[in-house]
PDB file of N, CA and C in Angstrom:
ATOM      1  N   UNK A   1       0.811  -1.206   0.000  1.00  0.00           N
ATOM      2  CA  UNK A   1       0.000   0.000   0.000  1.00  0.00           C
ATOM      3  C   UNK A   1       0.853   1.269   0.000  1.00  0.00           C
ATOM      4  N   UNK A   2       1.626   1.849   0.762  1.00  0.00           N
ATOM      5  CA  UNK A   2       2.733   2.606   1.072  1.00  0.00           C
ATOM      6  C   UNK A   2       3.402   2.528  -0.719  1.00  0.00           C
ATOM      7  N   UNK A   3       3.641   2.158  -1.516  1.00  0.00           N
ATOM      8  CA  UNK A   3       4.112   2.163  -2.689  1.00  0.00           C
ATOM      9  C   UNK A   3       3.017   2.965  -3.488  1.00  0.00           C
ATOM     10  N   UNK A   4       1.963   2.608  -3.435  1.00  0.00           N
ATOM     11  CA  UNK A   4       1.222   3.450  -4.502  1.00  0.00           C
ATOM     12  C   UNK A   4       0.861   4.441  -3.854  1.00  0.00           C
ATOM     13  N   UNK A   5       0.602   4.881  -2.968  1.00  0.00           N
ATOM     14  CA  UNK A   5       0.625   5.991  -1.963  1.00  0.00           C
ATOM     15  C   UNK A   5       1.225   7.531  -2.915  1.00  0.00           C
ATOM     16  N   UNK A   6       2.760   7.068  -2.975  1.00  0.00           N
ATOM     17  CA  UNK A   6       3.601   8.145  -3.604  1.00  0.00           C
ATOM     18  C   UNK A   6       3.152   8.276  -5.092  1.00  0.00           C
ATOM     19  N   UNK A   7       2.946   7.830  -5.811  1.00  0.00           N
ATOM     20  CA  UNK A   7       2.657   8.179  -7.114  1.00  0.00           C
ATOM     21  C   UNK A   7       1.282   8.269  -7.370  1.00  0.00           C
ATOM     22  N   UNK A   8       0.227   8.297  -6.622  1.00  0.00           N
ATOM     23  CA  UNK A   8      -0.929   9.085  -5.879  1.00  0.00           C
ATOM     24  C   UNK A   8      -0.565  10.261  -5.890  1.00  0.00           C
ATOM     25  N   UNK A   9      -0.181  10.559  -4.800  1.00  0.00           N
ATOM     26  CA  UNK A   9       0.357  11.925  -4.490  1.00  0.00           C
ATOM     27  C   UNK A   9       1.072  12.564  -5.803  1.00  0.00           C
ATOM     28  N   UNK A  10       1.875  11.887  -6.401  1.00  0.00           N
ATOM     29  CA  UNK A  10       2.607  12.790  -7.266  1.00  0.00           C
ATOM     30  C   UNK A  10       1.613  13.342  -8.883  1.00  0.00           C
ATOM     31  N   UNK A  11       0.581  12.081  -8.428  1.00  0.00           N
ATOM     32  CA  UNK A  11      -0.273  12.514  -9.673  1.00  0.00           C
ATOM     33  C   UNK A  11      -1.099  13.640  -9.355  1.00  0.00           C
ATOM     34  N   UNK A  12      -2.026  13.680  -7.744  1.00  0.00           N
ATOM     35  CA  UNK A  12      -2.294  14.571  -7.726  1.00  0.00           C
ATOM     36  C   UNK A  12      -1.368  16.047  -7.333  1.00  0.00           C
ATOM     37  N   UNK A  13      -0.725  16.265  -6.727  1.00  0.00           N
ATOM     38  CA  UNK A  13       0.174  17.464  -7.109  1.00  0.00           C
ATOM     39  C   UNK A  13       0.618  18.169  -8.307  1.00  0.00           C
ATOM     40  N   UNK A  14       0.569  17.375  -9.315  1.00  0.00           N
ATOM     41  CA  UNK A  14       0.888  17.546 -10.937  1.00  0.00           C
ATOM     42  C   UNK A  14      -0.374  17.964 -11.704  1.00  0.00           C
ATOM     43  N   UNK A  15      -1.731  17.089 -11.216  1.00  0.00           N
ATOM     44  CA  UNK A  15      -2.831  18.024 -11.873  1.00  0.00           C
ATOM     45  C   UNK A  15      -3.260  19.546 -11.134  1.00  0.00           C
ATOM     46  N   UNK A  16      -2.798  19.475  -9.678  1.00  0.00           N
ATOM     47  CA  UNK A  16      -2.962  20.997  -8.915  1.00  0.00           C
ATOM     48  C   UNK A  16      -2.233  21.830  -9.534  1.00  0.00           C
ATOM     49  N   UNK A  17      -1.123  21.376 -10.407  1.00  0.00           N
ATOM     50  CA  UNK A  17       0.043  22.391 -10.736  1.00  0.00           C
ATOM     51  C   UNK A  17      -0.573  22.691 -11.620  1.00  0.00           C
ATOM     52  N   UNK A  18      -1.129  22.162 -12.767  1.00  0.00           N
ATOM     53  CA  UNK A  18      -1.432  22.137 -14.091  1.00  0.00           C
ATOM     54  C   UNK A  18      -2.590  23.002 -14.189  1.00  0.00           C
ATOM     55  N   UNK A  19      -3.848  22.751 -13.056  1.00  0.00           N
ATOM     56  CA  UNK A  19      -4.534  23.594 -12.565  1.00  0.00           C
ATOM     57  C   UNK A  19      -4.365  24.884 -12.285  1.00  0.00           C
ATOM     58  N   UNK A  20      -3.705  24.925 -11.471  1.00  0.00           N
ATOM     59  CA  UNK A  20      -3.128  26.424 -11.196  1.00  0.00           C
ATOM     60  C   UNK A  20      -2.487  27.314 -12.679  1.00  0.00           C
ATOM     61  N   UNK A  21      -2.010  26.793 -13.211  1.00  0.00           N
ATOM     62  CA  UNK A  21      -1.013  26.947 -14.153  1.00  0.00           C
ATOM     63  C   UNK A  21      -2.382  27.539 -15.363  1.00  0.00           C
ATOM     64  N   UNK A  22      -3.043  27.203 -15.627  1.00  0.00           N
ATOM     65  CA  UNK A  22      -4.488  26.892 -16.456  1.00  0.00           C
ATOM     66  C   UNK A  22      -4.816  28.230 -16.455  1.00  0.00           C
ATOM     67  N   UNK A  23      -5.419  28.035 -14.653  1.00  0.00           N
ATOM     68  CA  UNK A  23      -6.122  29.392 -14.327  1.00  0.00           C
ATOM     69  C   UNK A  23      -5.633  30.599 -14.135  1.00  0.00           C
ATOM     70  N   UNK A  24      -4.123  30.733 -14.221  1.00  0.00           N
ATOM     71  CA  UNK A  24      -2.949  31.468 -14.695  1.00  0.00           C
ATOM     72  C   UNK A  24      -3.311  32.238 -15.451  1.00  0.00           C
ATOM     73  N   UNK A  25      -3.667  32.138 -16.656  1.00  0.00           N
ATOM     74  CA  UNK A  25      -3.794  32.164 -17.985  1.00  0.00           C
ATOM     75  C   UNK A  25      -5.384  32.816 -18.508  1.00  0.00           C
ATOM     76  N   UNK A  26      -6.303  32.896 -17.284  1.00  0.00           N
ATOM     77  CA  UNK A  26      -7.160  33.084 -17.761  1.00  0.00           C
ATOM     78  C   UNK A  26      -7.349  34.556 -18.129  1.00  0.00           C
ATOM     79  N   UNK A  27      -8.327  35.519 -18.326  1.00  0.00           N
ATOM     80  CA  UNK A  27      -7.993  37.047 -18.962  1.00  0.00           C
ATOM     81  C   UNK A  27      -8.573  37.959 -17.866  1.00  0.00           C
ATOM     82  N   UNK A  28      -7.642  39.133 -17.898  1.00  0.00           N
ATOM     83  CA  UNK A  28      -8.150  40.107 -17.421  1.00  0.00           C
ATOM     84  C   UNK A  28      -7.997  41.251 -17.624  1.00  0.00           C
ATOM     85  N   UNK A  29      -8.407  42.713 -17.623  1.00  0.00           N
ATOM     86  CA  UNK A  29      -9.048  43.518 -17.984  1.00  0.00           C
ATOM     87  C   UNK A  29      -7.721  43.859 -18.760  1.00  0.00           C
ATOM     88  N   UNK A  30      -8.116  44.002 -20.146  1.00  0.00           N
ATOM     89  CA  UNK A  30      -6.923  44.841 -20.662  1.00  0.00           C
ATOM     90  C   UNK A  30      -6.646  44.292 -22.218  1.00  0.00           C
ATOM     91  N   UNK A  31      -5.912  44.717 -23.108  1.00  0.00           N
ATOM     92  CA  UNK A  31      -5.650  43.964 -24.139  1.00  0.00           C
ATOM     93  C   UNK A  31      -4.352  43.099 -24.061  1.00  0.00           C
ATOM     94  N   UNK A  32      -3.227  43.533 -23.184  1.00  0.00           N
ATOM     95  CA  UNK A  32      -2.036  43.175 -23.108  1.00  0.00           C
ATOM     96  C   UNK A  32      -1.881  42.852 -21.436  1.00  0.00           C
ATOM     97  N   UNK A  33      -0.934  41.972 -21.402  1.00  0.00           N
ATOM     98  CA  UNK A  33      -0.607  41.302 -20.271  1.00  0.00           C
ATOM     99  C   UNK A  33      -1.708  40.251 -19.097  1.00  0.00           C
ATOM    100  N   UNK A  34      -1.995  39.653 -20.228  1.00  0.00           N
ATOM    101  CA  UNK A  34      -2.998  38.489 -19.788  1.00  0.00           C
ATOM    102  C   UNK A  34      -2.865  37.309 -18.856  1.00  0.00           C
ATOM    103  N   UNK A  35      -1.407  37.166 -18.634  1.00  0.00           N
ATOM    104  CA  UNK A  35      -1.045  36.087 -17.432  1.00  0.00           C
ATOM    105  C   UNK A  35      -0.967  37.408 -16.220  1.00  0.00           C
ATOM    106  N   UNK A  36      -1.184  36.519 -15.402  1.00  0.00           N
ATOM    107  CA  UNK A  36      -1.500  37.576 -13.636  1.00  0.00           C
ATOM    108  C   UNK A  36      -0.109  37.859 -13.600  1.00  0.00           C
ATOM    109  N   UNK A  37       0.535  37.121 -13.948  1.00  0.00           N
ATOM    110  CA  UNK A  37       2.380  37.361 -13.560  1.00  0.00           C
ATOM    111  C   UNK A  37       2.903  38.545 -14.026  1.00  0.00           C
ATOM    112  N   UNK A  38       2.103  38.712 -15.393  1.00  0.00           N
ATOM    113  CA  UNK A  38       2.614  40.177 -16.195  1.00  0.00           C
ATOM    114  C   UNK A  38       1.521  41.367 -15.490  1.00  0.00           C
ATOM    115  N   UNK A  39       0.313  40.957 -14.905  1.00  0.00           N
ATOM    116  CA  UNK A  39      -0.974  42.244 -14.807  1.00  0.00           C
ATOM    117  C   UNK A  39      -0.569  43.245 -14.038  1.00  0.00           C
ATOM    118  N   UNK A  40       0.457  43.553 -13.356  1.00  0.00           N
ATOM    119  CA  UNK A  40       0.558  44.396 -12.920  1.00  0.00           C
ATOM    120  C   UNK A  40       1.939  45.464 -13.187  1.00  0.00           C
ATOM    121  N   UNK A  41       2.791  44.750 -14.210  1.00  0.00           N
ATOM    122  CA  UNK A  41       3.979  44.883 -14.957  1.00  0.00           C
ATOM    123  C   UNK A  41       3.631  46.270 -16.198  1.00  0.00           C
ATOM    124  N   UNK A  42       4.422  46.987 -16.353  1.00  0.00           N
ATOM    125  CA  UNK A  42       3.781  48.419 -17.175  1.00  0.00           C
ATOM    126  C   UNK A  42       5.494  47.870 -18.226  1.00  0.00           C
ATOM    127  N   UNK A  43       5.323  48.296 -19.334  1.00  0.00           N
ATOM    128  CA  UNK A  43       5.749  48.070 -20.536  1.00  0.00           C
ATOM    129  C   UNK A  43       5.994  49.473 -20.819  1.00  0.00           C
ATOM    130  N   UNK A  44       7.366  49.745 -21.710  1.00  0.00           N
ATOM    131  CA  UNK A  44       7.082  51.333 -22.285  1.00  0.00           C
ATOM    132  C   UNK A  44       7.935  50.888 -23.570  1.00  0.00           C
ATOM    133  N   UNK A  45       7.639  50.855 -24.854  1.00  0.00           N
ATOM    134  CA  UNK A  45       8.522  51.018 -25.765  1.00  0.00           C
ATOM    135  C   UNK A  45       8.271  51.990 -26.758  1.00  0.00           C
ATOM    136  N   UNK A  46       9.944  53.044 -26.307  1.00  0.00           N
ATOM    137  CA  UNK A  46       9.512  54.082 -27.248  1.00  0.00           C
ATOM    138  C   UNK A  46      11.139  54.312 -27.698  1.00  0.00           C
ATOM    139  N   UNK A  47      10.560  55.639 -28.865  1.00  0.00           N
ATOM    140  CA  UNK A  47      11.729  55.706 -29.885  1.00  0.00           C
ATOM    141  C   UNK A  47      11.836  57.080 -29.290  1.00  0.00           C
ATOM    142  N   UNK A  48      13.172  57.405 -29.496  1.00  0.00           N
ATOM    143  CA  UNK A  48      13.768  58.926 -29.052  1.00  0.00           C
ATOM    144  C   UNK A  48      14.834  59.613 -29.641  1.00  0.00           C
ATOM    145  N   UNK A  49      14.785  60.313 -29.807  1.00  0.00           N
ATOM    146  CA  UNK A  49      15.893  61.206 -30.334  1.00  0.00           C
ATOM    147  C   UNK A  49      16.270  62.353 -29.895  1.00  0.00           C
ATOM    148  N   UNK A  50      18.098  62.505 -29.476  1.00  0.00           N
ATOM    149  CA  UNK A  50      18.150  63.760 -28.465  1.00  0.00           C
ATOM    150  C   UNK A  50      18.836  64.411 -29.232  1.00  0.00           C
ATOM    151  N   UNK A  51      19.077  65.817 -28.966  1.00  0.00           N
ATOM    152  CA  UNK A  51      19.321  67.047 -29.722  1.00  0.00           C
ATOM    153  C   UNK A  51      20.674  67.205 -28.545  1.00  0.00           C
ATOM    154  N   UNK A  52      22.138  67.589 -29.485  1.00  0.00           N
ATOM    155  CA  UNK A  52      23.645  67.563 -28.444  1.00  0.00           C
ATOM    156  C   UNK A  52      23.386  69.174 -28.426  1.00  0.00           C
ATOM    157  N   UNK A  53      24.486  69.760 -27.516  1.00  0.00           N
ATOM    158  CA  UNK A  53      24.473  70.838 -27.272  1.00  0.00           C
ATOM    159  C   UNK A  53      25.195  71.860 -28.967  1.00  0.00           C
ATOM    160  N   UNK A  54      25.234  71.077 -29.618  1.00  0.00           N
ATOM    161  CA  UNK A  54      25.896  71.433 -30.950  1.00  0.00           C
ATOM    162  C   UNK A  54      24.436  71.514 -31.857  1.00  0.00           C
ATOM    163  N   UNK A  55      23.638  71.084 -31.600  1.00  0.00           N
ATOM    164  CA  UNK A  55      22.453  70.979 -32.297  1.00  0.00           C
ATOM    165  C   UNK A  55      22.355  69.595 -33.215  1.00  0.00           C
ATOM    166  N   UNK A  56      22.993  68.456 -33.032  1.00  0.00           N
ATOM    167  CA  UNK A  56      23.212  67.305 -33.739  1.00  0.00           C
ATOM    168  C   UNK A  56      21.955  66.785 -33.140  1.00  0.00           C
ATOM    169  N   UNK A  57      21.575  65.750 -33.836  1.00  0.00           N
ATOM    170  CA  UNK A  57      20.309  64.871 -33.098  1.00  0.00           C
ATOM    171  C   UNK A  57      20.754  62.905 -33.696  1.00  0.00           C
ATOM    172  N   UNK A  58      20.602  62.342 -32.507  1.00  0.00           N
ATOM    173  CA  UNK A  58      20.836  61.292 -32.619  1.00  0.00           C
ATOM    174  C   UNK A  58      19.696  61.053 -32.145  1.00  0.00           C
ATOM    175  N   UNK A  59      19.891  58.987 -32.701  1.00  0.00           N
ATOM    176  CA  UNK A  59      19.042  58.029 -31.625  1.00  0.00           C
ATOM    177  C   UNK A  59      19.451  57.866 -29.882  1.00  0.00           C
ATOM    178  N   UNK A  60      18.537  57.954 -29.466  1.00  0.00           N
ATOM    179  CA  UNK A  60      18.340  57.809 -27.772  1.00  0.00           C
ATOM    180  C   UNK A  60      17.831  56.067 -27.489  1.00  0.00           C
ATOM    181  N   UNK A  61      19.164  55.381 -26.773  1.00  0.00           N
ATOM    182  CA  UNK A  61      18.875  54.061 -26.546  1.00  0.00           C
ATOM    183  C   UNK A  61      18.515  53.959 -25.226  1.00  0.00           C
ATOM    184  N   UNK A  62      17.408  54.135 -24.468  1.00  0.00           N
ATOM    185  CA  UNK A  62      16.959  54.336 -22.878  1.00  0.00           C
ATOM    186  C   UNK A  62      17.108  53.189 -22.018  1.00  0.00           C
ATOM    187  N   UNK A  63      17.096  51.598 -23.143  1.00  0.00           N
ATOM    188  CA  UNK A  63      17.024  50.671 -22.361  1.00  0.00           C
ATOM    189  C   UNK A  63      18.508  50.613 -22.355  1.00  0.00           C
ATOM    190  N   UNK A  64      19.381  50.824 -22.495  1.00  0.00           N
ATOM    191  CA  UNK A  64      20.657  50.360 -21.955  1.00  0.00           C
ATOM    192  C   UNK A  64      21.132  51.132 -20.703  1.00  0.00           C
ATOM    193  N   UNK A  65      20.134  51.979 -20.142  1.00  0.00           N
ATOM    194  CA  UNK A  65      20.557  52.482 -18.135  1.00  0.00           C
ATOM    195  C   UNK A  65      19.465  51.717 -17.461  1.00  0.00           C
ATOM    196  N   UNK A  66      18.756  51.023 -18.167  1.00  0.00           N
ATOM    197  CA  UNK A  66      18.299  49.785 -17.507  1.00  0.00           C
ATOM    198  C   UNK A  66      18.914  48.912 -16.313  1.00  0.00           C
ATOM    199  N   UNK A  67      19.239  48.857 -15.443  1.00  0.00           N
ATOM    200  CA  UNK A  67      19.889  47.785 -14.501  1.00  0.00           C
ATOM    201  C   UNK A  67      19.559  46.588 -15.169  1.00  0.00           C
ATOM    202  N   UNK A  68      20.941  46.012 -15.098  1.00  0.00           N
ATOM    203  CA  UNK A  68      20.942  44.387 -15.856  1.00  0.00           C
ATOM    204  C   UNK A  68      19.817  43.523 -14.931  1.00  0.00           C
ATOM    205  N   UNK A  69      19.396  42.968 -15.882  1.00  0.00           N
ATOM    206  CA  UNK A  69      18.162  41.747 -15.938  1.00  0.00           C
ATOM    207  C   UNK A  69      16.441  42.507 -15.495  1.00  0.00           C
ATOM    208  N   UNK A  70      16.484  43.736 -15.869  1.00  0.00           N
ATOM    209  CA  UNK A  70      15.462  44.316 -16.088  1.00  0.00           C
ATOM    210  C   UNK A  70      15.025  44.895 -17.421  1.00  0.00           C
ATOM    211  N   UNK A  71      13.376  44.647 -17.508  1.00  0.00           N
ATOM    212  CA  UNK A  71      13.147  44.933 -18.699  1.00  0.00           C
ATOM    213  C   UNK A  71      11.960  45.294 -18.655  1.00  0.00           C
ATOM    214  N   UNK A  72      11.423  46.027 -17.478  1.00  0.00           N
ATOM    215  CA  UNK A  72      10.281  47.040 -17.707  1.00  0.00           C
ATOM    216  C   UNK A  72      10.623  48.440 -16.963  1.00  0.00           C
ATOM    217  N   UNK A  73       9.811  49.233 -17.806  1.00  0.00           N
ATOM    218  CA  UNK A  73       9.852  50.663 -17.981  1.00  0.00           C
ATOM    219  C   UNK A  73       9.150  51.261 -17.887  1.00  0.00           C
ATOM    220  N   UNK A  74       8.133  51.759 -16.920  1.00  0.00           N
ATOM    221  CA  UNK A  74       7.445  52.093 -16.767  1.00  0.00           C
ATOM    222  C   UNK A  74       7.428  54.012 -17.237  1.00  0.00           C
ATOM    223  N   UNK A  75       6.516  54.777 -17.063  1.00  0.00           N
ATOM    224  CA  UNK A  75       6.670  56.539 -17.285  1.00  0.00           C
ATOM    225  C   UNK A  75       7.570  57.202 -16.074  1.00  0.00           C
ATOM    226  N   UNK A  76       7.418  56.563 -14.991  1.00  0.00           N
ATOM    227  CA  UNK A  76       7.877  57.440 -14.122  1.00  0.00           C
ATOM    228  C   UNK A  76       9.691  57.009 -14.316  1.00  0.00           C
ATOM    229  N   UNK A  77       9.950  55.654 -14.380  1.00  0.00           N
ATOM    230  CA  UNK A  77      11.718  55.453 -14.502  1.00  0.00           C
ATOM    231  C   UNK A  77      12.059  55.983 -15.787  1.00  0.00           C
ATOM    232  N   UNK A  78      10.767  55.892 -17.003  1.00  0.00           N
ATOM    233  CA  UNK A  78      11.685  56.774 -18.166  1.00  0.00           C
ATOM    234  C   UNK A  78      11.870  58.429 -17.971  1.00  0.00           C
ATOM    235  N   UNK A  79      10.879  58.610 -17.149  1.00  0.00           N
ATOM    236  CA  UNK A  79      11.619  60.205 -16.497  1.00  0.00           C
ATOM    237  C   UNK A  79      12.344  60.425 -16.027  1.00  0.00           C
ATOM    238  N   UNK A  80      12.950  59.652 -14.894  1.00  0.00           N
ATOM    239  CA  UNK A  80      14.161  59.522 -14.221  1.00  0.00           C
ATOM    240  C   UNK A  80      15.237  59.370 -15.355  1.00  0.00           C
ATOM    241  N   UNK A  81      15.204  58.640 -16.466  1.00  0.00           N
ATOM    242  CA  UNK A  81      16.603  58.194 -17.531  1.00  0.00           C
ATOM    243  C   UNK A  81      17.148  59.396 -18.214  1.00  0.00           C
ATOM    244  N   UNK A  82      15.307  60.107 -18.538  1.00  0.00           N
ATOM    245  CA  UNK A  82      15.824  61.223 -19.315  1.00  0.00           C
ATOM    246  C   UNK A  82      16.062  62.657 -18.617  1.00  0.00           C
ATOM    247  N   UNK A  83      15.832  62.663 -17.570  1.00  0.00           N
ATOM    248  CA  UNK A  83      16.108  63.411 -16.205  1.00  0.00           C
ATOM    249  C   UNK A  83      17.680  63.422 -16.880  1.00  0.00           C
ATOM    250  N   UNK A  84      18.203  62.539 -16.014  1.00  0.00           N
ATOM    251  CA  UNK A  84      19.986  62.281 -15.898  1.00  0.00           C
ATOM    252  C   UNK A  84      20.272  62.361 -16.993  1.00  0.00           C
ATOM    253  N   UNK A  85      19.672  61.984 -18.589  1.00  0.00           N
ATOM    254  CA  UNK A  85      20.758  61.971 -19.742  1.00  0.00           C
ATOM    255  C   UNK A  85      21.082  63.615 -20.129  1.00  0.00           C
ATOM    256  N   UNK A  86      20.146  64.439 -20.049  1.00  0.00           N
ATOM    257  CA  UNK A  86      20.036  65.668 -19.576  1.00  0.00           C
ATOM    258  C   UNK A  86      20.625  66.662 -18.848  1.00  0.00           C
ATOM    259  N   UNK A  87      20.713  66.313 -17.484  1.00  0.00           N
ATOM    260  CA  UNK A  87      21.643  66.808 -16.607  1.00  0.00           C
ATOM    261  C   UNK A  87      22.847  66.694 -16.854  1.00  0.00           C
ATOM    262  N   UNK A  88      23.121  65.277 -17.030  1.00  0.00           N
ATOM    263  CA  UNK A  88      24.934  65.180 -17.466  1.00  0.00           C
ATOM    264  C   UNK A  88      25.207  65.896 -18.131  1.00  0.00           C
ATOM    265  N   UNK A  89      24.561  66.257 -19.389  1.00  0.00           N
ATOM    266  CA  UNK A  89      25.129  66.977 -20.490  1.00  0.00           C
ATOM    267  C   UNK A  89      25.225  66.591 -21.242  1.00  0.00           C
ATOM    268  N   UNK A  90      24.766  65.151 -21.644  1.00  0.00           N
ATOM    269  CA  UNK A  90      24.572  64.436 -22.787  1.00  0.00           C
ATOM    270  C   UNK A  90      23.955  64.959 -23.813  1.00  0.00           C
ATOM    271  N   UNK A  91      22.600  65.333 -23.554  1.00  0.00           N
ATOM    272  CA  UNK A  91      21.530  65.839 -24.666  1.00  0.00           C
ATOM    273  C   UNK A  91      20.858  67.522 -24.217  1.00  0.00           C
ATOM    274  N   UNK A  92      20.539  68.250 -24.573  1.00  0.00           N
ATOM    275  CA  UNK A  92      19.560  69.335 -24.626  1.00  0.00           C
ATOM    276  C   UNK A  92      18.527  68.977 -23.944  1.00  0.00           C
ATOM    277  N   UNK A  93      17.948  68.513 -25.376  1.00  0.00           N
ATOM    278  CA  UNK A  93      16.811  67.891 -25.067  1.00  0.00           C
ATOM    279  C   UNK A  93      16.448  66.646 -25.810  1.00  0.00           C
ATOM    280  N   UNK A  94      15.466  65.950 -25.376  1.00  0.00           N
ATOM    281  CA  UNK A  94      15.180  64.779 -25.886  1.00  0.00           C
ATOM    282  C   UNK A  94      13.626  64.630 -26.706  1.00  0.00           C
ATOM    283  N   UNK A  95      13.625  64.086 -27.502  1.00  0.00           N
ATOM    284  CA  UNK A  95      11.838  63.959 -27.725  1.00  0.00           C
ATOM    285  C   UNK A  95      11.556  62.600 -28.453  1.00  0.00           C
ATOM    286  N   UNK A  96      10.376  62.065 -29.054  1.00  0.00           N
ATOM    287  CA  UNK A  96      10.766  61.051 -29.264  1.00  0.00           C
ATOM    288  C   UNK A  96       8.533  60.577 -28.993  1.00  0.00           C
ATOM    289  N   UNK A  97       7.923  59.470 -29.610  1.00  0.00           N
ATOM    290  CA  UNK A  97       6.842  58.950 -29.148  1.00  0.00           C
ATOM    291  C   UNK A  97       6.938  57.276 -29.123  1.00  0.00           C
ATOM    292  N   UNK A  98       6.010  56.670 -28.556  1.00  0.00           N
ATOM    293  CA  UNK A  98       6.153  55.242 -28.271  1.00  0.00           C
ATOM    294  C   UNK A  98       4.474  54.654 -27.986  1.00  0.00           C
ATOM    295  N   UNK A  99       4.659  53.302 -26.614  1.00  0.00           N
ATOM    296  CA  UNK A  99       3.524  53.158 -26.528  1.00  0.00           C
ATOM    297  C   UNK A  99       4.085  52.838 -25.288  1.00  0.00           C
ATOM    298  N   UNK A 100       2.737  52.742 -24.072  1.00  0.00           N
ATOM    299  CA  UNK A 100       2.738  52.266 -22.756  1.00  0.00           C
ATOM    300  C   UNK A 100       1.947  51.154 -22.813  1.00  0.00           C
ATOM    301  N   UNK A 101       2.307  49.723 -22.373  1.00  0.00           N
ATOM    302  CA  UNK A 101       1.438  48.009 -22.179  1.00  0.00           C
ATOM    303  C   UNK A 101       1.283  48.032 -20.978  1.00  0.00           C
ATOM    304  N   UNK A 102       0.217  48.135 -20.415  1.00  0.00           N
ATOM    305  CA  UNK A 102      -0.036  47.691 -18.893  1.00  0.00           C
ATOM    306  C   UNK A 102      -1.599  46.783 -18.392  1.00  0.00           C
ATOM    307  N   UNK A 103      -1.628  46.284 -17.868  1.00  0.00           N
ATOM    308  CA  UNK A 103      -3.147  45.491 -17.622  1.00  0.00           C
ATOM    309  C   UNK A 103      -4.023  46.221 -18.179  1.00  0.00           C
ATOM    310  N   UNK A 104      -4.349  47.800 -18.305  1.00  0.00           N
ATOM    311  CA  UNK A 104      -5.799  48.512 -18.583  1.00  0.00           C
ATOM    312  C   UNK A 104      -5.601  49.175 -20.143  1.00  0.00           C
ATOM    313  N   UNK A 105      -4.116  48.157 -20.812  1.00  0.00           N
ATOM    314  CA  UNK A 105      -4.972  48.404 -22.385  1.00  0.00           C
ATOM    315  C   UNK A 105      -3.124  48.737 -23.076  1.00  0.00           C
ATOM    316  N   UNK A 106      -3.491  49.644 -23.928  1.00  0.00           N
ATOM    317  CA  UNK A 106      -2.405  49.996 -24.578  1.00  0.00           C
ATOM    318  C   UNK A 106      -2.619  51.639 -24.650  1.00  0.00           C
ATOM    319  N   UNK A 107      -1.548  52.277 -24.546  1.00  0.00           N
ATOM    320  CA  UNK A 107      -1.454  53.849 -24.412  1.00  0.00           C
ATOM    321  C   UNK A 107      -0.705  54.539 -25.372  1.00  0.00           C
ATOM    322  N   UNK A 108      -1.049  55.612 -26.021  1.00  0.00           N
ATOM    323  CA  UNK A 108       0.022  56.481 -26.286  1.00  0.00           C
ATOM    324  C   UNK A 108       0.801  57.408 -25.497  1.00  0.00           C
ATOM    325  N   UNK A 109       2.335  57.656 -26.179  1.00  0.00           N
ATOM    326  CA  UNK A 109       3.262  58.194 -24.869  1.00  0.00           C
ATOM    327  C   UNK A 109       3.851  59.219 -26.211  1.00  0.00           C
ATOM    328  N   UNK A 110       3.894  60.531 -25.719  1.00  0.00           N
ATOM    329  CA  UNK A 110       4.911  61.459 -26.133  1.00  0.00           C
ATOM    330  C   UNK A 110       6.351  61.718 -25.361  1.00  0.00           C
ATOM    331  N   UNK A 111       7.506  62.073 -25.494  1.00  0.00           N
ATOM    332  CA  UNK A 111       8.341  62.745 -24.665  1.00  0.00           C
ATOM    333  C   UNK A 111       8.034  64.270 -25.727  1.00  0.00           C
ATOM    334  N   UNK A 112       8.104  65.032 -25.001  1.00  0.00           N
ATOM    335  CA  UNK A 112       8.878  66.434 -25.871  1.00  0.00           C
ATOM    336  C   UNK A 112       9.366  67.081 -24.825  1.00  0.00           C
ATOM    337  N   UNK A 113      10.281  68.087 -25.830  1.00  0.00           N
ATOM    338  CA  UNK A 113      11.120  68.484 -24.734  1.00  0.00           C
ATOM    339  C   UNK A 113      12.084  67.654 -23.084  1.00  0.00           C
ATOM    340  N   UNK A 114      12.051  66.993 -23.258  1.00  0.00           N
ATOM    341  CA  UNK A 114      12.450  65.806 -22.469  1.00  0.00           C
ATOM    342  C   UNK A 114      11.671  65.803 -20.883  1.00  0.00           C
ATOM    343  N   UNK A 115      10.489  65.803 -21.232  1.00  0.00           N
ATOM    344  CA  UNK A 115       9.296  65.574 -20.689  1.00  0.00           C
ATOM    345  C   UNK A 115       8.133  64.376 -20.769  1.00  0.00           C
ATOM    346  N   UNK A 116       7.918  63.613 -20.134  1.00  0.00           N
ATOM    347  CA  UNK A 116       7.369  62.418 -20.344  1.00  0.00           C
ATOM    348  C   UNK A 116       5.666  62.880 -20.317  1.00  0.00           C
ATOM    349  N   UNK A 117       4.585  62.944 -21.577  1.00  0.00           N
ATOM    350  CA  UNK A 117       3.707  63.348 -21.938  1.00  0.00           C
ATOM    351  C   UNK A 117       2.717  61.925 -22.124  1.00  0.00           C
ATOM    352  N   UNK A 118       1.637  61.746 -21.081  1.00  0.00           N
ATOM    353  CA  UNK A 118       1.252  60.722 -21.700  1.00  0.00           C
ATOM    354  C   UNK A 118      -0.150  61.162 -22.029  1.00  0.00           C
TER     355      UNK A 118
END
């Protein structure tokens, strides 16, 4: 008896997982980020371009002051990025539009003036 006992158990633990795992998955309010794991996770991908104190304008790469093994971006840390690229003396100014992904849909995002406009 004690022998089938364990692979009992292991069967049911494996359909609870699978279960869980299921209802994971089910939807909630929003168009984007449909597993619960992502619903509360904010997304920002946008394009930018900063103006040097020479008047040159390049591309602005925001995710690389990212801290390694992060990869969301919410409005308020891309203010903070373009805060500092700014201050240093890197850029003038920055501007640039994108989109915001978060549980309640999909957004449009302006920067101008290196101001985060949503």
């Amino acid at each position: 008896m004690p022998d089938a006992v364990l692979p009992a158990a292991q069967i049911a633990v494996f359909v609870a997982l699978a279960a869980w795992m299921i209802v994971g998955f089910t939807p909630v309010p929003g168009r984007w980020m449909r597993w619960k794991m992502f619903c509360r996770a904010t997304f920002t991908v946008v394009t930018l371009t900063g103006t040097t104190k020479e008047g040159q304008t390049e591309p602005v790469n925001v995710y690389e002051h990212l801290s390694p093994g992060s990869f969301t971006l919410n409005p308020p840390r891309l203010q903070t990025i373009l805060d500092y690229l700014v201050t240093s003396g890197r850029y003038e100014r920055i501007d640039g539009h994108g989109r915001v992904l978060s549980a309640r849909g999909e957004q449009r995002i302006e920067v101008r003036g290196s101001r985060v406009v949503l």
